[in-house]
C-alpha atoms as a PDB file:
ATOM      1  CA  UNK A   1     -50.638 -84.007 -92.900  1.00  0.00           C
ATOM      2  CA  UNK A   2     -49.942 -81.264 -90.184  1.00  0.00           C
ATOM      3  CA  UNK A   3     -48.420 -83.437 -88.203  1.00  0.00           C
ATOM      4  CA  UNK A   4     -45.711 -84.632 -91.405  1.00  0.00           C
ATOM      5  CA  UNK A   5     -45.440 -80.773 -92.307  1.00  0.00           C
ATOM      6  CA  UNK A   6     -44.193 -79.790 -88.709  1.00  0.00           C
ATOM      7  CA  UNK A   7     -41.886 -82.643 -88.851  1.00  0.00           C
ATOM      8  CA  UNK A   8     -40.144 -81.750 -92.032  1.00  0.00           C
ATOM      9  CA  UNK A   9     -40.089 -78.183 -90.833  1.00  0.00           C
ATOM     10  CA  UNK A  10     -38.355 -79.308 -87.635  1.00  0.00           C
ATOM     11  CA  UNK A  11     -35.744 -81.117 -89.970  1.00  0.00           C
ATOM     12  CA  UNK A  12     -34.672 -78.142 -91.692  1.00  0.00           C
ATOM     13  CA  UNK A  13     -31.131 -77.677 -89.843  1.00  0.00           C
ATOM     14  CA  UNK A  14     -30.675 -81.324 -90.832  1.00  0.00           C
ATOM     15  CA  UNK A  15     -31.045 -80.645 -94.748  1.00  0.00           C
ATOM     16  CA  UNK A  16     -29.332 -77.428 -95.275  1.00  0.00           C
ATOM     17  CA  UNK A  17     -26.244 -79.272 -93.530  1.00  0.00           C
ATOM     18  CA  UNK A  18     -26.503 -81.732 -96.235  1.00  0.00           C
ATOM     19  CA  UNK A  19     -26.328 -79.142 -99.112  1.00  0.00           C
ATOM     20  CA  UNK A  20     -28.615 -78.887-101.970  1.00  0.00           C
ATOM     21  CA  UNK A  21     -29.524 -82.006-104.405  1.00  0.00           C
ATOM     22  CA  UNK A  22     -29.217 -81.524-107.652  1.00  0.00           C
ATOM     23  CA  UNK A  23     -33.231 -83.377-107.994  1.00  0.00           C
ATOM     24  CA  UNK A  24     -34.539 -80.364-105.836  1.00  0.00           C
ATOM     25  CA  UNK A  25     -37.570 -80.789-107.264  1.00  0.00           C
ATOM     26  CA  UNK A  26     -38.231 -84.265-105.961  1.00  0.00           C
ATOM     27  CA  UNK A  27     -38.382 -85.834-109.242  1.00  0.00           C
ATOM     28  CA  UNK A  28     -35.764 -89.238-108.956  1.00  0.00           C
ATOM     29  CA  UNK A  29     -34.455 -90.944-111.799  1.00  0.00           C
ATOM     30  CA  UNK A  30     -35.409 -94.816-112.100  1.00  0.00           C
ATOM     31  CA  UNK A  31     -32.908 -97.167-110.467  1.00  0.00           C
ATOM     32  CA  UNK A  32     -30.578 -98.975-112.579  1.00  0.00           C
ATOM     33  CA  UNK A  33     -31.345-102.200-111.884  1.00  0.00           C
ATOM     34  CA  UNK A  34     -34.951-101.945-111.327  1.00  0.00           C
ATOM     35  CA  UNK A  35     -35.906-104.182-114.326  1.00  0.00           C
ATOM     36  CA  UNK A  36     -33.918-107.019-112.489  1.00  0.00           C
ATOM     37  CA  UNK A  37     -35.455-106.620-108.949  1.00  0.00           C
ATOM     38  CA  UNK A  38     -36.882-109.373-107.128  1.00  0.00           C
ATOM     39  CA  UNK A  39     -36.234-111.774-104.277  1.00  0.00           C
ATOM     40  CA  UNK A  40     -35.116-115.300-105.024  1.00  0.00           C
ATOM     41  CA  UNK A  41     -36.887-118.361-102.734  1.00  0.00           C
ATOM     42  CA  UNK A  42     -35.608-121.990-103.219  1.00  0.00           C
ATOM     43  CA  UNK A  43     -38.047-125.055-102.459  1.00  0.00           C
ATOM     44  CA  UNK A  44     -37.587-126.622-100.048  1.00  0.00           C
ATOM     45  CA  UNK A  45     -38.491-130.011-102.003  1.00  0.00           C
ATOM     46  CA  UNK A  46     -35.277-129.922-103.936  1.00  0.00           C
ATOM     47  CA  UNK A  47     -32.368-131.521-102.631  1.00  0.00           C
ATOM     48  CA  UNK A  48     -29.987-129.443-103.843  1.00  0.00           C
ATOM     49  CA  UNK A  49     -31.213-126.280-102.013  1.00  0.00           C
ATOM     50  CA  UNK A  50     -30.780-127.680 -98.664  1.00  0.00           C
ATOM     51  CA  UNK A  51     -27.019-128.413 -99.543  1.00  0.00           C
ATOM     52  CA  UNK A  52     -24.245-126.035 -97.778  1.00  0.00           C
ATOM     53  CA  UNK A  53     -23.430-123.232 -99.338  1.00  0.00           C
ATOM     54  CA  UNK A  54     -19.561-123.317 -98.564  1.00  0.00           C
ATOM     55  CA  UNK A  55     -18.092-121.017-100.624  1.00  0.00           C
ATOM     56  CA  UNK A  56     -17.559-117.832 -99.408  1.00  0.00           C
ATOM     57  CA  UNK A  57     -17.160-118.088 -95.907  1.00  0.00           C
ATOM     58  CA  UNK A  58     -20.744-118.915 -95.366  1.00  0.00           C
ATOM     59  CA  UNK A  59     -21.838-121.989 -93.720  1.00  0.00           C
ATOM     60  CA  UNK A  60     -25.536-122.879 -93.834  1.00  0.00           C
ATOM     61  CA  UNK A  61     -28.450-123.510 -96.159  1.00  0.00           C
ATOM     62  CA  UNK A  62     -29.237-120.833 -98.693  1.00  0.00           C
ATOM     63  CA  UNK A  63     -32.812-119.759 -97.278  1.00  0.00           C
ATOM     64  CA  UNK A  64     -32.818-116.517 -99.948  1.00  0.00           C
ATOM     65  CA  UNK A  65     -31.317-114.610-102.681  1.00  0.00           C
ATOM     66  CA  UNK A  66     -32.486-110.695-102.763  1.00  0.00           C
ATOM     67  CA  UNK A  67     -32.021-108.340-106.338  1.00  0.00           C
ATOM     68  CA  UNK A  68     -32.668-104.698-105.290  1.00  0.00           C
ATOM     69  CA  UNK A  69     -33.831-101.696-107.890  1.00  0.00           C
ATOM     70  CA  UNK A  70     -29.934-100.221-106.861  1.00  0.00           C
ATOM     71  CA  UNK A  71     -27.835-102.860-107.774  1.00  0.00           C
ATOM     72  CA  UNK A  72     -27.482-104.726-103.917  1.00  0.00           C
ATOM     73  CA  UNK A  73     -28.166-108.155-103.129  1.00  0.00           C
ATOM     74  CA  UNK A  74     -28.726-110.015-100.149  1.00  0.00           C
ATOM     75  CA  UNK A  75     -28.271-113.196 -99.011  1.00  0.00           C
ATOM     76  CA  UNK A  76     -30.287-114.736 -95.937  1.00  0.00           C
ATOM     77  CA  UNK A  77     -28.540-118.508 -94.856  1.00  0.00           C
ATOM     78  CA  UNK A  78     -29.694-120.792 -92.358  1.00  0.00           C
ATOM     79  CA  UNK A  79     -26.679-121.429 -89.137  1.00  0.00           C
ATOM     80  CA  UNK A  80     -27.300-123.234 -86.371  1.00  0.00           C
ATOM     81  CA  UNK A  81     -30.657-122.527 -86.775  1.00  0.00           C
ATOM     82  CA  UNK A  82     -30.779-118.923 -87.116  1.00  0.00           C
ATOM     83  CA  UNK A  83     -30.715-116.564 -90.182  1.00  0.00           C
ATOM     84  CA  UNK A  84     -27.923-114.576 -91.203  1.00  0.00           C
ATOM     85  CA  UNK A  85     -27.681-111.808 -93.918  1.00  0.00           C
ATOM     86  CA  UNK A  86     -25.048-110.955 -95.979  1.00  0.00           C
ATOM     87  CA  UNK A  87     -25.006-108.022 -98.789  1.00  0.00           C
ATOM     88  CA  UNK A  88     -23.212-106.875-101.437  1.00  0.00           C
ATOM     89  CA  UNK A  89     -23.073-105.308-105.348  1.00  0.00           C
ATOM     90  CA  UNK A  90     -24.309-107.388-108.388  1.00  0.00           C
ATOM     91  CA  UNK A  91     -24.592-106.616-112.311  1.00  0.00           C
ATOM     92  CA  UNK A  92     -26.392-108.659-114.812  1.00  0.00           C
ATOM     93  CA  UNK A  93     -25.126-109.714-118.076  1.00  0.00           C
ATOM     94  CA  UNK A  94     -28.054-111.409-119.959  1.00  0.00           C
ATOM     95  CA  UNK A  95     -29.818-114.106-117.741  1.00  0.00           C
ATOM     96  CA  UNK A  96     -26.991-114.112-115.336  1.00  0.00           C
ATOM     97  CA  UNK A  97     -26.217-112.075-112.155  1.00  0.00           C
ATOM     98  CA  UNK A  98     -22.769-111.312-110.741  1.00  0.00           C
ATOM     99  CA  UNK A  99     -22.491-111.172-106.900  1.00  0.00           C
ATOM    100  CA  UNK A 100     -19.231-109.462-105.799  1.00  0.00           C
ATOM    101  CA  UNK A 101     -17.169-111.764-103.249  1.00  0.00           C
ATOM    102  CA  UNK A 102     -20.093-115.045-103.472  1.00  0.00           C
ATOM    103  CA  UNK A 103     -19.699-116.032-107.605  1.00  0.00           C
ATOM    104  CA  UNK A 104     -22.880-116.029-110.019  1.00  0.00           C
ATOM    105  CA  UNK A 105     -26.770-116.629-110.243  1.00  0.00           C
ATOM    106  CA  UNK A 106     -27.779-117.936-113.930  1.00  0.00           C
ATOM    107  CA  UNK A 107     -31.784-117.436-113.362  1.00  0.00           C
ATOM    108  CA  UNK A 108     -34.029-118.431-116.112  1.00  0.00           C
ATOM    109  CA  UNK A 109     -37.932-117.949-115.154  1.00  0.00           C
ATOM    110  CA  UNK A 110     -40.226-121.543-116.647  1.00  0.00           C
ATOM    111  CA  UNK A 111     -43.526-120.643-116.141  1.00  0.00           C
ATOM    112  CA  UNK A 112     -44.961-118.088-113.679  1.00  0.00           C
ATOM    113  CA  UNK A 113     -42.997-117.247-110.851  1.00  0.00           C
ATOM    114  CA  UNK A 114     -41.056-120.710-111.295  1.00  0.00           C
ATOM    115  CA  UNK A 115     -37.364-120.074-111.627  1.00  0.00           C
ATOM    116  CA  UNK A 116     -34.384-123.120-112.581  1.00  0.00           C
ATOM    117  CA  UNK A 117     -31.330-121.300-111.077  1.00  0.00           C
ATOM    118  CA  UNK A 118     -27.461-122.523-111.114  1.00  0.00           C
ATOM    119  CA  UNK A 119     -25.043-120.977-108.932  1.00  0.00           C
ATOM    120  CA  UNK A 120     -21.700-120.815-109.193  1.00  0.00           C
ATOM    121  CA  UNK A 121     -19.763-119.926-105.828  1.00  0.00           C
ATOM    122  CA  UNK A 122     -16.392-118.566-105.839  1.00  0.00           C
ATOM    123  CA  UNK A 123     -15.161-121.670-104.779  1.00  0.00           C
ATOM    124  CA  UNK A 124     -15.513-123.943-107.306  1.00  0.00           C
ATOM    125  CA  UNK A 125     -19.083-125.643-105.915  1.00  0.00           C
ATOM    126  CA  UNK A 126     -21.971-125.684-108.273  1.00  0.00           C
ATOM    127  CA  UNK A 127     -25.550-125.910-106.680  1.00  0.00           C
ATOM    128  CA  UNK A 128     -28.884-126.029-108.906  1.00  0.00           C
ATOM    129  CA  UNK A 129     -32.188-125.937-107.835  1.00  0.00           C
ATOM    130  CA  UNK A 130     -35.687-124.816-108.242  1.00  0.00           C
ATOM    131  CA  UNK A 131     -36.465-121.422-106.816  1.00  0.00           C
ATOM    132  CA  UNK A 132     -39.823-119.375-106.451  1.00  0.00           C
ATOM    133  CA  UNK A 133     -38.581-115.391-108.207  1.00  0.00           C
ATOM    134  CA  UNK A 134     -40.690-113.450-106.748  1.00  0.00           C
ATOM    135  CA  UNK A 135     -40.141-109.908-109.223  1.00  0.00           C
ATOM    136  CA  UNK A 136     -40.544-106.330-107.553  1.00  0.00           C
ATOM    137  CA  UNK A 137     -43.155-104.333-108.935  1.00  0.00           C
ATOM    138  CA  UNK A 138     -44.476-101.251-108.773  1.00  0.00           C
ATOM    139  CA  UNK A 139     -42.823 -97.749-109.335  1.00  0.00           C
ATOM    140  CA  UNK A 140     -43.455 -95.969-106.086  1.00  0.00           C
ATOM    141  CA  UNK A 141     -40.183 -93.647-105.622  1.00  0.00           C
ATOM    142  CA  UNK A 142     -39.393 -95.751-102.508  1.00  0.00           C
ATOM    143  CA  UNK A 143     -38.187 -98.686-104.168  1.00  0.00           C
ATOM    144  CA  UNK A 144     -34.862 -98.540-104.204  1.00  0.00           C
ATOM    145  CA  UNK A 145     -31.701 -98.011-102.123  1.00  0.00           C
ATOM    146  CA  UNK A 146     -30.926 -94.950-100.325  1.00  0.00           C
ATOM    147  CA  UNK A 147     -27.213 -94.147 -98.746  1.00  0.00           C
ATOM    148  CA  UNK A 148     -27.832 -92.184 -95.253  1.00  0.00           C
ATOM    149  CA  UNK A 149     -26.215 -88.512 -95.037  1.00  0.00           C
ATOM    150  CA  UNK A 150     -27.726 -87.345 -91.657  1.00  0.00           C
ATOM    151  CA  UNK A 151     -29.346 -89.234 -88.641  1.00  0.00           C
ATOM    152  CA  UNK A 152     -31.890 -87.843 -85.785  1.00  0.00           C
ATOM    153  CA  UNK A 153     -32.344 -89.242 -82.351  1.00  0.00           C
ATOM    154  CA  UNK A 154     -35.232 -88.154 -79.745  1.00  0.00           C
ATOM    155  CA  UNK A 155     -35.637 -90.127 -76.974  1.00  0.00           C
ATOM    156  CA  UNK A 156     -38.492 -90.838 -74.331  1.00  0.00           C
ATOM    157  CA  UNK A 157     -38.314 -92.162 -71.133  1.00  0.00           C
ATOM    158  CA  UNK A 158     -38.359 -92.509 -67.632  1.00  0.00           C
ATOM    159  CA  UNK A 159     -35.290 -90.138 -68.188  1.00  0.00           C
ATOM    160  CA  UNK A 160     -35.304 -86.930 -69.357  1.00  0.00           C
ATOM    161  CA  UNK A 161     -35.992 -86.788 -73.275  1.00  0.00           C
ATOM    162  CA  UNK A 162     -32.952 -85.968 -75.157  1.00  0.00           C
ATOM    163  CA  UNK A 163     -32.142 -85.142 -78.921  1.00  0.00           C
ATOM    164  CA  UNK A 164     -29.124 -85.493 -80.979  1.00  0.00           C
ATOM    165  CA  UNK A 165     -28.048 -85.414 -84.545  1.00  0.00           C
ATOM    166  CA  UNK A 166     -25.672 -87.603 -86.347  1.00  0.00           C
ATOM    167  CA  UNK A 167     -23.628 -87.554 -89.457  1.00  0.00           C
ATOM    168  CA  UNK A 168     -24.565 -91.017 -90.726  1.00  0.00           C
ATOM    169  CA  UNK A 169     -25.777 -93.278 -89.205  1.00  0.00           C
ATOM    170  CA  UNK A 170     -22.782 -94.849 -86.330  1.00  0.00           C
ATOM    171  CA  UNK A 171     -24.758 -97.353 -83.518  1.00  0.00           C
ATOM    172  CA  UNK A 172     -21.965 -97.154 -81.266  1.00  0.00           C
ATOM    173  CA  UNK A 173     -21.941 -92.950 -81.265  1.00  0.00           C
ATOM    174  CA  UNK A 174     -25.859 -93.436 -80.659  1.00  0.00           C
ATOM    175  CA  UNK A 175     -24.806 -95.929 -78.172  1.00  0.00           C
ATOM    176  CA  UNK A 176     -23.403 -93.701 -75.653  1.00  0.00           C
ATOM    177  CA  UNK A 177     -25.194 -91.273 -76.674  1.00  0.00           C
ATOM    178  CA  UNK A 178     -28.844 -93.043 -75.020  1.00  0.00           C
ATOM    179  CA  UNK A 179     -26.349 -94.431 -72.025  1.00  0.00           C
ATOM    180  CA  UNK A 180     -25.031 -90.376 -71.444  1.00  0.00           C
ATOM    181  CA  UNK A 181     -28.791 -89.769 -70.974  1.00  0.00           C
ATOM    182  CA  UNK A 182     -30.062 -92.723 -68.631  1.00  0.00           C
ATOM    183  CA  UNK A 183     -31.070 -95.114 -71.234  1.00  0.00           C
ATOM    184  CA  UNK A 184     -29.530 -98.767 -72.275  1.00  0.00           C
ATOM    185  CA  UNK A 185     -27.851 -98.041 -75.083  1.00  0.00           C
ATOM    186  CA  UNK A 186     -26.820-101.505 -75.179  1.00  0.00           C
ATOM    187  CA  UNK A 187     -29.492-103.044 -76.838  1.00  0.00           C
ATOM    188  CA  UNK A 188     -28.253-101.707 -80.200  1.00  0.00           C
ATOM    189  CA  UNK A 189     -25.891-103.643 -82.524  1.00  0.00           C
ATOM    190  CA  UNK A 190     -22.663-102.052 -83.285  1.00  0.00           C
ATOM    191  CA  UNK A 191     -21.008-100.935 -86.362  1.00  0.00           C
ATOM    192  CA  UNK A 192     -22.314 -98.292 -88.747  1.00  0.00           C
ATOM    193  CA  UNK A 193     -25.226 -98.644 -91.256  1.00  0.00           C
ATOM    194  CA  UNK A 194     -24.717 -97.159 -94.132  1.00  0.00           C
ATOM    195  CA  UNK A 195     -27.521 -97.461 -96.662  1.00  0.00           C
ATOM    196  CA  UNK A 196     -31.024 -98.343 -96.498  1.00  0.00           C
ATOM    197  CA  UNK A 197     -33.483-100.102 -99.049  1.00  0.00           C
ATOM    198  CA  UNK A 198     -37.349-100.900 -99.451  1.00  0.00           C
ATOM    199  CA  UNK A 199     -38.165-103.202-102.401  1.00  0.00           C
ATOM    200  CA  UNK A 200     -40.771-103.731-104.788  1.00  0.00           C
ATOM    201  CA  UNK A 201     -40.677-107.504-103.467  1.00  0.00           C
ATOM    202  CA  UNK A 202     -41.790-106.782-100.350  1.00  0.00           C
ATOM    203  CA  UNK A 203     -38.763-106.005 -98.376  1.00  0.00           C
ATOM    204  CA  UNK A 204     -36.404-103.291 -96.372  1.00  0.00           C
ATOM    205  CA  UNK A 205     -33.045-103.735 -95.718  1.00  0.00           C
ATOM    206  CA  UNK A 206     -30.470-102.184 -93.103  1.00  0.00           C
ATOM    207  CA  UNK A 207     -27.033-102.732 -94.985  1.00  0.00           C
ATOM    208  CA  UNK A 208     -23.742-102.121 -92.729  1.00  0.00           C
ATOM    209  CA  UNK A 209     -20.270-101.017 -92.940  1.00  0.00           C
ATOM    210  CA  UNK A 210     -19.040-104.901 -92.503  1.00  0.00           C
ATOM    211  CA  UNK A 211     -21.609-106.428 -95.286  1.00  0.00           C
ATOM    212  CA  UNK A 212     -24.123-107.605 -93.098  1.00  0.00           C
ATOM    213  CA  UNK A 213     -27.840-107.465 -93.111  1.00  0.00           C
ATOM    214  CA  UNK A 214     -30.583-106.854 -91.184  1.00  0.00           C
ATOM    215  CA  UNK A 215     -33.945-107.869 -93.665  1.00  0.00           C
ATOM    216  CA  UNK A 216     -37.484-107.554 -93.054  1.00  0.00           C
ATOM    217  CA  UNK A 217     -41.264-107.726 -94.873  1.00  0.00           C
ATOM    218  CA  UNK A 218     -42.114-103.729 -95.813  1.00  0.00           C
ATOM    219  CA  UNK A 219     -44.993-102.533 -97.962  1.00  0.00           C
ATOM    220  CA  UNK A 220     -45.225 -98.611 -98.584  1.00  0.00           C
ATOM    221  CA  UNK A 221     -48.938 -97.504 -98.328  1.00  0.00           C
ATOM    222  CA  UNK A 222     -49.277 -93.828 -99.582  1.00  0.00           C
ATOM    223  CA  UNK A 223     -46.644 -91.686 -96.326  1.00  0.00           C
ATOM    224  CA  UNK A 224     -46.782 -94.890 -94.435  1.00  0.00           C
ATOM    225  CA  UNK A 225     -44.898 -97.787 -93.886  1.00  0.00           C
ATOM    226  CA  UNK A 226     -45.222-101.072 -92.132  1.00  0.00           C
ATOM    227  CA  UNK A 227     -42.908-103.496 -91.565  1.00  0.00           C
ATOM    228  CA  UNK A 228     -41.186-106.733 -89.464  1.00  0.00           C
ATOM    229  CA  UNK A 229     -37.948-107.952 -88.603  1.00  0.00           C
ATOM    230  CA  UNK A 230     -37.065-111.292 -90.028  1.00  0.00           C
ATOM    231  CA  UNK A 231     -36.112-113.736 -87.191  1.00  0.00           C
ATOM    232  CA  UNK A 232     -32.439-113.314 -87.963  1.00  0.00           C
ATOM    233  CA  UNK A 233     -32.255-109.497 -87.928  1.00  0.00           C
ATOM    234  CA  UNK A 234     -30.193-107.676 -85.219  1.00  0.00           C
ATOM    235  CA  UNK A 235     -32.892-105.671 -84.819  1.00  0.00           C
ATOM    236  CA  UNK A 236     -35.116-107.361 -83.196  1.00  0.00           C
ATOM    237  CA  UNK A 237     -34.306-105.879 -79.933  1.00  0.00           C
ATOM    238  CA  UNK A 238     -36.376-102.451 -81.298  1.00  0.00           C
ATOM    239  CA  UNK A 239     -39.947-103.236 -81.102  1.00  0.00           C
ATOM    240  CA  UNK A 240     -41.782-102.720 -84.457  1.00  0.00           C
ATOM    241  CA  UNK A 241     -42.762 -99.725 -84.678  1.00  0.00           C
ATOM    242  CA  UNK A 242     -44.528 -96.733 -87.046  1.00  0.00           C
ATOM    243  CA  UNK A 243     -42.813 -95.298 -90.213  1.00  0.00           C
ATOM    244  CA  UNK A 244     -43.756 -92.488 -92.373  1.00  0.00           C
ATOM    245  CA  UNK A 245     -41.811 -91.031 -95.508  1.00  0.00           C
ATOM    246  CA  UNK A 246     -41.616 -88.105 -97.237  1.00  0.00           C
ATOM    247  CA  UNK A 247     -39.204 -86.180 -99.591  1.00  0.00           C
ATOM    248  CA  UNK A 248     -37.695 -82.981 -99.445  1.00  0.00           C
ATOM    249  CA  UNK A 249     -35.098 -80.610-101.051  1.00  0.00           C
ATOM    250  CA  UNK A 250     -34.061 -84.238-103.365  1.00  0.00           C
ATOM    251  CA  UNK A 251     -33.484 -86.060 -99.698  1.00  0.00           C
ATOM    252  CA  UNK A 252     -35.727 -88.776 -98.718  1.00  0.00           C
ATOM    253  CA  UNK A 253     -37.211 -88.609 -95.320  1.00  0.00           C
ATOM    254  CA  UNK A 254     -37.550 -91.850 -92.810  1.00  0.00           C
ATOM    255  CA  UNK A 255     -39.163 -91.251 -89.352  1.00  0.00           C
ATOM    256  CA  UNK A 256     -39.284 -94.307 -87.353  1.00  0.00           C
ATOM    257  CA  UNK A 257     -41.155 -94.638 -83.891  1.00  0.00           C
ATOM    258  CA  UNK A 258     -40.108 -97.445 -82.133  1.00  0.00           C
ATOM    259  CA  UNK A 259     -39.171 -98.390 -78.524  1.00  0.00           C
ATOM    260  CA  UNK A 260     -36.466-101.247 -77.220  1.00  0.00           C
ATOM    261  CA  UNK A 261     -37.206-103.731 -75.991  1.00  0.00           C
ATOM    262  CA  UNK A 262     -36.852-104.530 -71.881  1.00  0.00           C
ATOM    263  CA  UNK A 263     -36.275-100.574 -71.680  1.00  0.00           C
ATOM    264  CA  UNK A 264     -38.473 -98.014 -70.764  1.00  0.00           C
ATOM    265  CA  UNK A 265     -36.876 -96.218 -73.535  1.00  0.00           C
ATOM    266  CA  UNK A 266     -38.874 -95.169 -76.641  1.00  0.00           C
ATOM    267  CA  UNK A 267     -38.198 -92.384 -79.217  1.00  0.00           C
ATOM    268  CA  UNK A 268     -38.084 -91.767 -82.736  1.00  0.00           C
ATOM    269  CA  UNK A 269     -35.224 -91.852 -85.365  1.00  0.00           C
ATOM    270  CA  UNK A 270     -35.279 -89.660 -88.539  1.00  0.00           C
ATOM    271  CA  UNK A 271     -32.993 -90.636 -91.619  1.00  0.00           C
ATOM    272  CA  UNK A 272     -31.614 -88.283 -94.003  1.00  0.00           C
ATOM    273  CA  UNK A 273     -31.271 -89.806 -97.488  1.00  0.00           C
ATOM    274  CA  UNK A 274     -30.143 -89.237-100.537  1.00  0.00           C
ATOM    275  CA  UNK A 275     -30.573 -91.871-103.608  1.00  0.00           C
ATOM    276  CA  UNK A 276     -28.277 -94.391-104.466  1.00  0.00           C
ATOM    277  CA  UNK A 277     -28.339 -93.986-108.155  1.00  0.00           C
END
């Protein structure tokens, strides 16, 4: 608990440059679409999830359809092999969700966890299959999406540790900002992530400026948090690493300790948040 008091203290500077939240007093508002959570599987034994999905621009085979509490959705296909992730806004009118720029999900649960899904891509094609729902629960604060205001950088190394703050969250600025310093800045993707969510299905997600994805499994356990990459996740190239979270001044707090991969660089990256809805 020391240790988690010292940090927030150190990330004073970081808050009072974000201004004041109105929810001050920690105290968040449930998520809008937290009743319609949950993360969408298809089985593999029907033929008509293993057909390609495309509409859309995609090309592949529809490994996963994810609701978040905020109103995102993500959707993990199967190219060449490897998993891709693409993200976006949905509503829900009755049994059926509407995913901006891919069409609509009619999901009606059977029995269980058993879904019978129809979706209707913005293209015309119409696929239907079976599909395990797998329905967040739980009501820890976490579980829903969080847009990034401010982002912290230490890093370890070989090199002389450094430290530098960002205004959101830019992998290119944080790029040159490890290679300025003697580290391989390289290994990061590019682009800008912009929001950040942890599910009551199990999952985080890294959402970015161009609608990509990076997904992995996440459970919350009290200030801690553990999670993995999925095999398609840019990410990979940042060794899994320890999490905590906290909340302060209506801001959510993510500390990450992680180090990359082929580098003898290893720090810790602190996100700012503040809550979607």
């Amino acid at each position: 608990m020391k240790k988690i008091l010292f940090a927030l203290v150190a990330l004073l500077p970081l808050l009072v440059s974000c201004g004041k939240d109105s929810k001050g007093d920690n105290k968040f508002e449930d998520p809008h679409f937290i009743q319609y959570a949950g993360k969408l599987v298809p089985n593999t034994y029907v033929p008509a999830a293993s057909s390609l999905t495309k509409a859309n621009g995609l090309s592949g085979i529809l490994k996963s359809i994810e609701f978040t509490e905020s109103g995102l959705y993500v959707v993990g296909t199967l190219v060449d092999g490897k998993l891709q992730f693409t993200t976006g806004t949905y509503t829900v009118n009755g049994n059926t969700y509407n995913l901006n720029n891919f069409g609509t999900v009619e999901l009606t649960v059977t029995g269980g966890s058993m879904a019978s899904v129809i979706i209707h891509y913005l293209s015309g094609l119409t696929e239907t299959l079976l599909a395990d729902f797998r329905r967040a629960t739980g009501t820890n604060v976490a579980y829903r999406g969080w847009t990034i205001d401010k982002t912290r950088v230490t890093i370890n190394g070989f090199h002389t540790p450094a430290t530098a703050d960002f205004v959101g969250c830019n992998f290119d600025e944080m790029a040159k900002f490890l290679n300025d310093n003697g580290h391989k800045g390289s290994l990061l993707p590019s682009g800008s992530l912009k929001s950040v969510s942890i599910t009551g299905a199990g999952s985080i997600i890294f959402g970015y400026s161009d609608s990509t994805a990076d997904l992995g499994t996440c459970t919350v356990n009290g200030n801690s948090v553990n999670f993995s990459w999925e095999s398609g996740s840019r990410l990979l190239e940042v060794e899994n690493g320890k999490a905590t979270i906290d909340y302060m001044d209506g801001k959510c707090i993510l500390t990450i300790e992680a180090a990359l991969k082929g580098s003898t660089t290893s720090g810790v990256v602190t996100f700012v948040l503040s809550p979607m809805d």
